[in-house]
C-alpha atoms as a PDB file:
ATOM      1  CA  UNK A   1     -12.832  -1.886 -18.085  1.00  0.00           C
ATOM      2  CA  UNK A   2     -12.853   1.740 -19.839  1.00  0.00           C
ATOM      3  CA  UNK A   3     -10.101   2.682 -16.940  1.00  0.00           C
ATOM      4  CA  UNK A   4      -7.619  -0.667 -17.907  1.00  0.00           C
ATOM      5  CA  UNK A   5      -8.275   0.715 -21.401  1.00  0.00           C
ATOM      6  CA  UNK A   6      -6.966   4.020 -20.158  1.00  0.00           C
ATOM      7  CA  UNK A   7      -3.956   3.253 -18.836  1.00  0.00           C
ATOM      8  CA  UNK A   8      -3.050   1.167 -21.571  1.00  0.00           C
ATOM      9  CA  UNK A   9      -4.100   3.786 -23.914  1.00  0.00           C
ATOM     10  CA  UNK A  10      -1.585   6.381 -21.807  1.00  0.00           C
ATOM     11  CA  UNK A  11       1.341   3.445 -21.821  1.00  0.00           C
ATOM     12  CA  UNK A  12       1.221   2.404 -25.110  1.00  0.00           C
ATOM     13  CA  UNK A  13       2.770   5.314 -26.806  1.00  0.00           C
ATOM     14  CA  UNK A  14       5.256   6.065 -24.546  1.00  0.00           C
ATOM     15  CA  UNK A  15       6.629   2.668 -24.663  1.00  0.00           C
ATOM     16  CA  UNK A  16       7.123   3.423 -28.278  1.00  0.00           C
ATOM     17  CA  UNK A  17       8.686   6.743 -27.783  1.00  0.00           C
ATOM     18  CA  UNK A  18      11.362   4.134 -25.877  1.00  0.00           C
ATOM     19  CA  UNK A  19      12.211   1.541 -28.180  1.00  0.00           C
ATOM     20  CA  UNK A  20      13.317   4.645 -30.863  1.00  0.00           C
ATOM     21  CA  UNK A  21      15.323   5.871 -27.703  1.00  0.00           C
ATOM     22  CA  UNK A  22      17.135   2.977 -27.645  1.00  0.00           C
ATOM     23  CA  UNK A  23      17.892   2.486 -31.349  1.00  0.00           C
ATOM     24  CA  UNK A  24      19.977   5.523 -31.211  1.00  0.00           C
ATOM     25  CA  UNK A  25      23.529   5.386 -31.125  1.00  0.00           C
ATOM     26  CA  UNK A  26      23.957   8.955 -29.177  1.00  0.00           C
ATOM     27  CA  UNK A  27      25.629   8.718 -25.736  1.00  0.00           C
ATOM     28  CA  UNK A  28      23.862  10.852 -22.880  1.00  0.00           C
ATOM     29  CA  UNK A  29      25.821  11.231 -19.704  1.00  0.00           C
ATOM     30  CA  UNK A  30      23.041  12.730 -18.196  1.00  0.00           C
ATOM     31  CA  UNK A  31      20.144   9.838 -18.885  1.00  0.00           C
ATOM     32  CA  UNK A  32      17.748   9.606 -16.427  1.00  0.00           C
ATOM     33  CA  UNK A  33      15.902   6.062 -16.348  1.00  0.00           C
ATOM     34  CA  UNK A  34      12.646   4.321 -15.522  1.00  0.00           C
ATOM     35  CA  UNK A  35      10.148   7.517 -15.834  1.00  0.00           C
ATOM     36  CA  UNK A  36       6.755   5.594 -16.996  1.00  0.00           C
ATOM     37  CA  UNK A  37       5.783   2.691 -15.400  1.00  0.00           C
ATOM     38  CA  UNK A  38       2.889   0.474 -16.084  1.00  0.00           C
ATOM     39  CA  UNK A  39       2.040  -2.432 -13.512  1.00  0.00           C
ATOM     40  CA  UNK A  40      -0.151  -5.590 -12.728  1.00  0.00           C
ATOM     41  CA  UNK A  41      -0.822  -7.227  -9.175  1.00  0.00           C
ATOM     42  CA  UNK A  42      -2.775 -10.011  -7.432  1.00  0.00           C
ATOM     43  CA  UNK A  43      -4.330  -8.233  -4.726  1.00  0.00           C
ATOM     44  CA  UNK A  44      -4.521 -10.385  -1.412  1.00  0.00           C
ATOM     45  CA  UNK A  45      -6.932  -9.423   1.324  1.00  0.00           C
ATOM     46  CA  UNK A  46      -5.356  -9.250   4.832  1.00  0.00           C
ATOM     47  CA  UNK A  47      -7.444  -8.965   8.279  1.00  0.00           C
ATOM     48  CA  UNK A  48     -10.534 -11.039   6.725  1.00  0.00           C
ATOM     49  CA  UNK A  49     -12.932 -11.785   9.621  1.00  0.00           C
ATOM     50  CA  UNK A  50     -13.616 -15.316  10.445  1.00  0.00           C
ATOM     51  CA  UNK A  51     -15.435 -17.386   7.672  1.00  0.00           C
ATOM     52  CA  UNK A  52     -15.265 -14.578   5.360  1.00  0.00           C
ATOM     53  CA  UNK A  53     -12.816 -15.396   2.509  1.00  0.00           C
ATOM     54  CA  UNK A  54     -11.276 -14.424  -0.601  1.00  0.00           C
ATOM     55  CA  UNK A  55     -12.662 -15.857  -3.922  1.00  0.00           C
ATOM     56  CA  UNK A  56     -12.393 -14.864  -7.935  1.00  0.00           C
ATOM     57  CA  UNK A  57      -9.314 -13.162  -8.661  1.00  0.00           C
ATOM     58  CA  UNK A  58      -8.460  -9.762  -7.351  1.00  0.00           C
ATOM     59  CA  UNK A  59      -6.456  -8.091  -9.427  1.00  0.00           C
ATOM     60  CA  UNK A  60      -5.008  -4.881 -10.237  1.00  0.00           C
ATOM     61  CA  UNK A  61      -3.965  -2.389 -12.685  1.00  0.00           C
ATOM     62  CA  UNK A  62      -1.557   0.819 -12.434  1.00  0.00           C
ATOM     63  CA  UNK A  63       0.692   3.247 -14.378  1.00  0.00           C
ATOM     64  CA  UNK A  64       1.772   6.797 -14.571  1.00  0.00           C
ATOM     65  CA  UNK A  65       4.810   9.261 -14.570  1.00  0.00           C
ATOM     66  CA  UNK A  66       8.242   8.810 -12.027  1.00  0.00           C
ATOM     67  CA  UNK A  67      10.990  11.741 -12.039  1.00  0.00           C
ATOM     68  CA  UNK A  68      13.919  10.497 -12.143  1.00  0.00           C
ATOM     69  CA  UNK A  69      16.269  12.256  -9.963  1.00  0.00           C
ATOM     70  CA  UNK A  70      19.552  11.040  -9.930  1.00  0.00           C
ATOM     71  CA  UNK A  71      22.071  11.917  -6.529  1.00  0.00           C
ATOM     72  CA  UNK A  72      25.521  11.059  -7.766  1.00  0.00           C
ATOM     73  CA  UNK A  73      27.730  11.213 -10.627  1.00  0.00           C
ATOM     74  CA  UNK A  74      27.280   7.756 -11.877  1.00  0.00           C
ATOM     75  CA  UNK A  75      23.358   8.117 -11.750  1.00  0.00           C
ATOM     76  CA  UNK A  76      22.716   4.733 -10.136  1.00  0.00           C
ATOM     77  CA  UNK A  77      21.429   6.110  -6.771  1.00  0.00           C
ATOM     78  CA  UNK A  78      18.711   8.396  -7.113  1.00  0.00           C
ATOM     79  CA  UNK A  79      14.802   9.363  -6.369  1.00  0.00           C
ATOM     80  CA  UNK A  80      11.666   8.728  -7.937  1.00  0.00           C
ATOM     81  CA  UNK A  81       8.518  11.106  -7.393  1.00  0.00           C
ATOM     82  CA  UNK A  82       5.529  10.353  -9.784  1.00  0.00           C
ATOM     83  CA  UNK A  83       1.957  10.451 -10.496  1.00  0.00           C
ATOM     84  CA  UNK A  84      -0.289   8.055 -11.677  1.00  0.00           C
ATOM     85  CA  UNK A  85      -3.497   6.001 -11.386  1.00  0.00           C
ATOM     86  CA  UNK A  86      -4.673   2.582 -10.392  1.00  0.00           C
ATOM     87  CA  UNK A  87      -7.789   0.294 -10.299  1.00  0.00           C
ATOM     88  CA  UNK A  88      -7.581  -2.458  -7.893  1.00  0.00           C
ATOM     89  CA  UNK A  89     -10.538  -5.318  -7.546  1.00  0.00           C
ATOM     90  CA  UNK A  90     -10.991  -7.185  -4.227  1.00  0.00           C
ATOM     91  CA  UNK A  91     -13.350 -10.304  -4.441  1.00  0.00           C
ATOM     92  CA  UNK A  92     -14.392 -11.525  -1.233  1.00  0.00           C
ATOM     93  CA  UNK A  93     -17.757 -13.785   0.010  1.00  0.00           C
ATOM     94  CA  UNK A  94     -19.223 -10.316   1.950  1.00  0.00           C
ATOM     95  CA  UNK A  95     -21.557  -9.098   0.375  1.00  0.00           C
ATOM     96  CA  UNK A  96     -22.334  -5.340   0.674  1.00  0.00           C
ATOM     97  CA  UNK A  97     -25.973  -3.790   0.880  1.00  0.00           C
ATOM     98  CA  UNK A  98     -27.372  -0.698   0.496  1.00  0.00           C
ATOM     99  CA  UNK A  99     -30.534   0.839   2.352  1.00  0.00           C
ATOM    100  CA  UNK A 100     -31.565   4.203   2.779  1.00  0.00           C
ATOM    101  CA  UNK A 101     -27.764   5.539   2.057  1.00  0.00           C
ATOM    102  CA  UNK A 102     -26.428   3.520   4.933  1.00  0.00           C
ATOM    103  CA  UNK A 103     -24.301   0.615   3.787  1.00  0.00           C
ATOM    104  CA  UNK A 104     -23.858  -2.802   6.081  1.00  0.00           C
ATOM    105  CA  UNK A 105     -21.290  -5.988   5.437  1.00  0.00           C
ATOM    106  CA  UNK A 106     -22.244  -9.922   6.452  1.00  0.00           C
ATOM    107  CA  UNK A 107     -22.322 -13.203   4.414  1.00  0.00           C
ATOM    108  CA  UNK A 108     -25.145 -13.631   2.089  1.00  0.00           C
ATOM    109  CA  UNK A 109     -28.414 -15.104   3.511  1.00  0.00           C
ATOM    110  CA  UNK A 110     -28.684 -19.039   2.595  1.00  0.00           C
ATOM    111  CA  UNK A 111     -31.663 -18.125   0.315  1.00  0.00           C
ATOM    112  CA  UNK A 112     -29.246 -16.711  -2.024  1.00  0.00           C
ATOM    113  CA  UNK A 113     -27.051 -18.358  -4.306  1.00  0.00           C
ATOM    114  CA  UNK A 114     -23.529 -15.907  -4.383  1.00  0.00           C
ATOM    115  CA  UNK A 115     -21.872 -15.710  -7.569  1.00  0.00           C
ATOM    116  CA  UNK A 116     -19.666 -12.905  -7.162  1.00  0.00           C
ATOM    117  CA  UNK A 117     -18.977 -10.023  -4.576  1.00  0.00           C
ATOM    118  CA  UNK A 118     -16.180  -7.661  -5.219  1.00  0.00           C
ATOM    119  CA  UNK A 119     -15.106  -3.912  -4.272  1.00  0.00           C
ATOM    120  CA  UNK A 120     -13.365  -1.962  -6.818  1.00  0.00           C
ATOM    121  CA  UNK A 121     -11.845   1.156  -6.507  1.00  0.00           C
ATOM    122  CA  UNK A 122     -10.046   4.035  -8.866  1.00  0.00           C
ATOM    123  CA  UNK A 123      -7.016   5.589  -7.101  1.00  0.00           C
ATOM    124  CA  UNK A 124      -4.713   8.356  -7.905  1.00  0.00           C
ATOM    125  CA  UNK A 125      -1.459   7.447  -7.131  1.00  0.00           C
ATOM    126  CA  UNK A 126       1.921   9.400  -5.813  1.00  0.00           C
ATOM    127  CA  UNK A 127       4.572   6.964  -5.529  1.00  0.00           C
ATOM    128  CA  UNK A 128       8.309   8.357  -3.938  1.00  0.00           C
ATOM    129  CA  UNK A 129      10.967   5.850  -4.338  1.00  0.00           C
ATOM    130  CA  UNK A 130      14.299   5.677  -3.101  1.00  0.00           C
ATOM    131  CA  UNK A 131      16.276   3.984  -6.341  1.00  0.00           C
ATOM    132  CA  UNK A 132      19.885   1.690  -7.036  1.00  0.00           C
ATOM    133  CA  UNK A 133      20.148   0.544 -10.145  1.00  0.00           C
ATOM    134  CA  UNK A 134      23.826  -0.792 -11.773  1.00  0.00           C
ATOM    135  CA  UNK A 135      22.473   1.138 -15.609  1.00  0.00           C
ATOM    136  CA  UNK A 136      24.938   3.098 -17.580  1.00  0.00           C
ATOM    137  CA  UNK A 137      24.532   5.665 -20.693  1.00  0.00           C
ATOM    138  CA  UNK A 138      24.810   2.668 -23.096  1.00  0.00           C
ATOM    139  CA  UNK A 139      22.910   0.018 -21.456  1.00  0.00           C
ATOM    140  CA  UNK A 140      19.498  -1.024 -21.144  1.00  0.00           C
ATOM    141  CA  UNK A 141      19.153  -4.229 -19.284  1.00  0.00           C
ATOM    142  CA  UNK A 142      20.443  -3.578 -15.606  1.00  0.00           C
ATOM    143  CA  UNK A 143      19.681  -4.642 -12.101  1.00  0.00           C
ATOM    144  CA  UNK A 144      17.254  -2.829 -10.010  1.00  0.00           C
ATOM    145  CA  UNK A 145      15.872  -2.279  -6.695  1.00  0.00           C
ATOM    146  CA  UNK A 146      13.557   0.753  -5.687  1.00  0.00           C
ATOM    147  CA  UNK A 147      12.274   0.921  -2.312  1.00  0.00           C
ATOM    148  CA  UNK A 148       9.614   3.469  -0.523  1.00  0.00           C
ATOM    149  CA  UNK A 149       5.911   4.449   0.080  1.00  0.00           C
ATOM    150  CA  UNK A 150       2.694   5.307  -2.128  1.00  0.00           C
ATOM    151  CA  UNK A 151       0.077   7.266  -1.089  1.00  0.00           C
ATOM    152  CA  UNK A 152      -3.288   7.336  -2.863  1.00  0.00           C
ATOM    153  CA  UNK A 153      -6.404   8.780  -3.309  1.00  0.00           C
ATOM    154  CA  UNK A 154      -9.611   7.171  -4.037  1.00  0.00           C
ATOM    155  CA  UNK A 155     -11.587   9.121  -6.241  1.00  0.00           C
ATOM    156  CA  UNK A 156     -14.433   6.358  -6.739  1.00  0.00           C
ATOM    157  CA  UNK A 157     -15.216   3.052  -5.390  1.00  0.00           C
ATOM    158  CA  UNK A 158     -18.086   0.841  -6.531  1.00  0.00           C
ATOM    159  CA  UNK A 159     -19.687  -2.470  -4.679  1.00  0.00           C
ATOM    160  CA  UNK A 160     -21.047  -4.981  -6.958  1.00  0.00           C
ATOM    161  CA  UNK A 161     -23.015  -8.607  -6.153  1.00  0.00           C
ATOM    162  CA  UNK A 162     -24.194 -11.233  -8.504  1.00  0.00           C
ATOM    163  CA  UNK A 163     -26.530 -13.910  -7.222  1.00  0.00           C
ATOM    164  CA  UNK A 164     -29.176 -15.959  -7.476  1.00  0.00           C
ATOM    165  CA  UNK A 165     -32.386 -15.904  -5.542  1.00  0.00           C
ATOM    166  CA  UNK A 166     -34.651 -18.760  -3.927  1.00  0.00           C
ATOM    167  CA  UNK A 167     -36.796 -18.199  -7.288  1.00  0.00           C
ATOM    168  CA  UNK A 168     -33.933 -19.263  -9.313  1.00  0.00           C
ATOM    169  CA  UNK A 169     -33.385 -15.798 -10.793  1.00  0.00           C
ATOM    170  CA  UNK A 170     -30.072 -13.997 -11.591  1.00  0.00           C
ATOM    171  CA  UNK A 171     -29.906 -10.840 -10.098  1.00  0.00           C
ATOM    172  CA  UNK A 172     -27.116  -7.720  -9.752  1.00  0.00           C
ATOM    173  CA  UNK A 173     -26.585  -5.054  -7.101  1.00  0.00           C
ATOM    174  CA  UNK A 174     -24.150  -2.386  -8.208  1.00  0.00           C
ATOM    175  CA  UNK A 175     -23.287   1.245  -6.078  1.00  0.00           C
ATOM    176  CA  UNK A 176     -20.980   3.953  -5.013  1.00  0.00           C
ATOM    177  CA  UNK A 177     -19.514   3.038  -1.788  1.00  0.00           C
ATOM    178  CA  UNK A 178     -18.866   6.043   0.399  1.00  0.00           C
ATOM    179  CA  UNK A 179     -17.232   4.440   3.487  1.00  0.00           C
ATOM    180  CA  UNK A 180     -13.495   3.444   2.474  1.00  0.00           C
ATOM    181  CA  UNK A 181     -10.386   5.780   3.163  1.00  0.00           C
ATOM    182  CA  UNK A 182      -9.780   8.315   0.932  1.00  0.00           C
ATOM    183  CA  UNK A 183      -6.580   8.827   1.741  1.00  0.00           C
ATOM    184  CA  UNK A 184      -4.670   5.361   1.430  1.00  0.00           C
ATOM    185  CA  UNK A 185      -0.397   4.727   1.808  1.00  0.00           C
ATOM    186  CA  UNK A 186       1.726   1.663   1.745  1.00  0.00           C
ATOM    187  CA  UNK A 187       5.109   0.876   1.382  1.00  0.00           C
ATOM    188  CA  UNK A 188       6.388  -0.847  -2.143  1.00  0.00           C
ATOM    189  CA  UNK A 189       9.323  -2.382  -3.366  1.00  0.00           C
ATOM    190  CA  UNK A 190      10.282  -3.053  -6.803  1.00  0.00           C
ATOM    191  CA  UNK A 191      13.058  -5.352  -7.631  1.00  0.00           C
ATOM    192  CA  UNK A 192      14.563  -6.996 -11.029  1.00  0.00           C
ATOM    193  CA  UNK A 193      16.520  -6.906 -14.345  1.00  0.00           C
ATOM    194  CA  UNK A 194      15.463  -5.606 -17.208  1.00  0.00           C
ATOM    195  CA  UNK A 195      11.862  -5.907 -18.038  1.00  0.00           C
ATOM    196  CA  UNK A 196      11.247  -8.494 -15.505  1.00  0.00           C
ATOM    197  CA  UNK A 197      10.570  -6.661 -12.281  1.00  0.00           C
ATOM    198  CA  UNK A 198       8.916  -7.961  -9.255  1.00  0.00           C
ATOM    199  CA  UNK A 199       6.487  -5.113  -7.180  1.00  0.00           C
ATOM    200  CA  UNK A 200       5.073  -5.631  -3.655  1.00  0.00           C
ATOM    201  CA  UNK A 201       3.137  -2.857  -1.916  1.00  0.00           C
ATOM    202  CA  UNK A 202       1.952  -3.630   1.458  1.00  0.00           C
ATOM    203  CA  UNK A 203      -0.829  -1.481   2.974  1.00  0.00           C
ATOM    204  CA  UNK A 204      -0.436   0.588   6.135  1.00  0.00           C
ATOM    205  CA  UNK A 205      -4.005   1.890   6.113  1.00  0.00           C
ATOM    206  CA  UNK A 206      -7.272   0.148   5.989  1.00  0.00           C
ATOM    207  CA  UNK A 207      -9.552  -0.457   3.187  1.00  0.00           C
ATOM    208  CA  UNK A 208     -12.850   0.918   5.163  1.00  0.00           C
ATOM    209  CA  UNK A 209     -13.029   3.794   7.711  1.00  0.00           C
ATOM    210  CA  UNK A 210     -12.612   3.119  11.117  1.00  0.00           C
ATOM    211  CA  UNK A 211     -16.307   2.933  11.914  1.00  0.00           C
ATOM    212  CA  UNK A 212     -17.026   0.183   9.072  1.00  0.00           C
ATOM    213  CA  UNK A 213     -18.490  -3.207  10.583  1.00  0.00           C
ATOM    214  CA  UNK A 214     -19.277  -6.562   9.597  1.00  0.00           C
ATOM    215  CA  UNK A 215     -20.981  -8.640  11.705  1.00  0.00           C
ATOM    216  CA  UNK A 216     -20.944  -6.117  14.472  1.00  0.00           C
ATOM    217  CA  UNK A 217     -17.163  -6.214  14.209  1.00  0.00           C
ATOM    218  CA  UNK A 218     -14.438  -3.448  12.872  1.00  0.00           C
ATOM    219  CA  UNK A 219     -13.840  -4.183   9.085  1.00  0.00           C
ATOM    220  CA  UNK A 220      -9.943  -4.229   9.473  1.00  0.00           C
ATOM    221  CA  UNK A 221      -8.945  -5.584   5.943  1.00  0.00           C
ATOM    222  CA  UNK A 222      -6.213  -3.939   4.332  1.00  0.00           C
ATOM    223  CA  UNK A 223      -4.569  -4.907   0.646  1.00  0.00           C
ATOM    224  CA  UNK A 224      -1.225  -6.799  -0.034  1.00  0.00           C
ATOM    225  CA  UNK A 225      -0.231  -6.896  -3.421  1.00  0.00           C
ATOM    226  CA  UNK A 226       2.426  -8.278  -5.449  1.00  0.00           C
ATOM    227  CA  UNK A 227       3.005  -8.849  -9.202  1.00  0.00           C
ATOM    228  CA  UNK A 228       4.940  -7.259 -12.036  1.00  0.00           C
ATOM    229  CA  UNK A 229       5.880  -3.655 -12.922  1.00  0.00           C
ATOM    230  CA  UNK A 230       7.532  -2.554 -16.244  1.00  0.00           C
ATOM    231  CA  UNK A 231       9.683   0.890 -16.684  1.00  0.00           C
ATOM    232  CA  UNK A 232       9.820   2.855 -19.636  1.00  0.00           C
ATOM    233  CA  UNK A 233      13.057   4.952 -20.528  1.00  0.00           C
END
């Protein structure tokens, strides 16, 4: 929760900083466009073993910084290189546990009543887009479509389980997790008109390391998500 709050603290003011830009009546022939971005996504789980499933909703959150660099005269074709972060959720019915610092995957035993099982991890984010848009100096609603690859890095992931046991008691399990990818890319596109602007990003790495099982298995799932994204100036 304290990292949504984040990004919305970091988004906030800059989408202010925008609306004044656009109250002015000054012509720039050399605007760039679309340098803060702030984004929400239902995150689907691809690759899920047999029986396993996804439940809850898996959401997630991003923003951050784009440069804007246009390639021709009218400024409608250009590239994108930014930095950002992003928290994405993944609610599934594996549940992870930890013992002795090694961590294993299956479906909860029968004994226990499953509430909730999720994965979350905090990523930071460098997006490179290649960008058409049909914008002008004067104009602020214009068609869009930017196309390329993120990469990320996961700087902390956490496993949490909520439950109840035969004894009818509510319990929590809550810890790091150690064994995703660090290093994480995808390709995205982003397409719309004005504020409305669909975003897909479609994994090309796993969540887990290579050597991750479940159920004596390789834990191949990997993240598809699609939602909204919003530019600012």
């Amino acid at each position: 929760m304290r990292f949504s709050i984040l990004i919305v603290a970091l988004i906030t003011p800059l989408y202010l900083v925008a609306q004044f830009s656009q109250d002015s009546t000054s012509v720039d022939k050399l605007y760039l466009e679309d340098q803060f971005y702030a984004g929400i996504t239902y995150n689907f789980i691809l690759n899920l073993p047999n029986d396993a499933s996804q439940r809850n909703f898996s959401y997630g959150l991003q923003g951050g910084f784009i440069k804007d660099v246009p390639l021709n005269y009218e400024r409608n074709i250009g590239l994108g290189l930014g930095l950002g972060l992003g928290l994405n959720t993944y609610y599934t019915n594996v549940r992870a546990i930890q013992t002795d610092g090694d961590i294993q995957y299956s479906f909860p035993s029968d004994a226990i009543d499953a509430r909730r099982s999720k994965i979350e991890t905090h990523l930071v984010e460098l997006p490179f887009e290649f960008r058409w848009r049909n914008s002008d100096p004067t104009s602020y609603s214009f068609w869009r479509i930017y196309t390329g690859i993120k990469l990320s890095y996961v700087i902390n992931t956490r496993s949490k389980f909520v439950g109840v046991d035969a004894d009818d008691q509510n319990f929590k399990e809550s810890f790091n997790n150690n064994d995703l990818k660090k290093l994480q890319y995808g390709l995205t596109f982003n397409f719309g008109y004005h504020n409305f602007n669909v975003h897909v990003y479609y994994a090309l790495t796993r969540l887990f390391d290579n050597q991750v099982l479940f159920e004596a298995e390789e834990f191949r799932i990997k993240p598809l998500r699609v939602g909204f994204i919003f530019y600012i100036l």
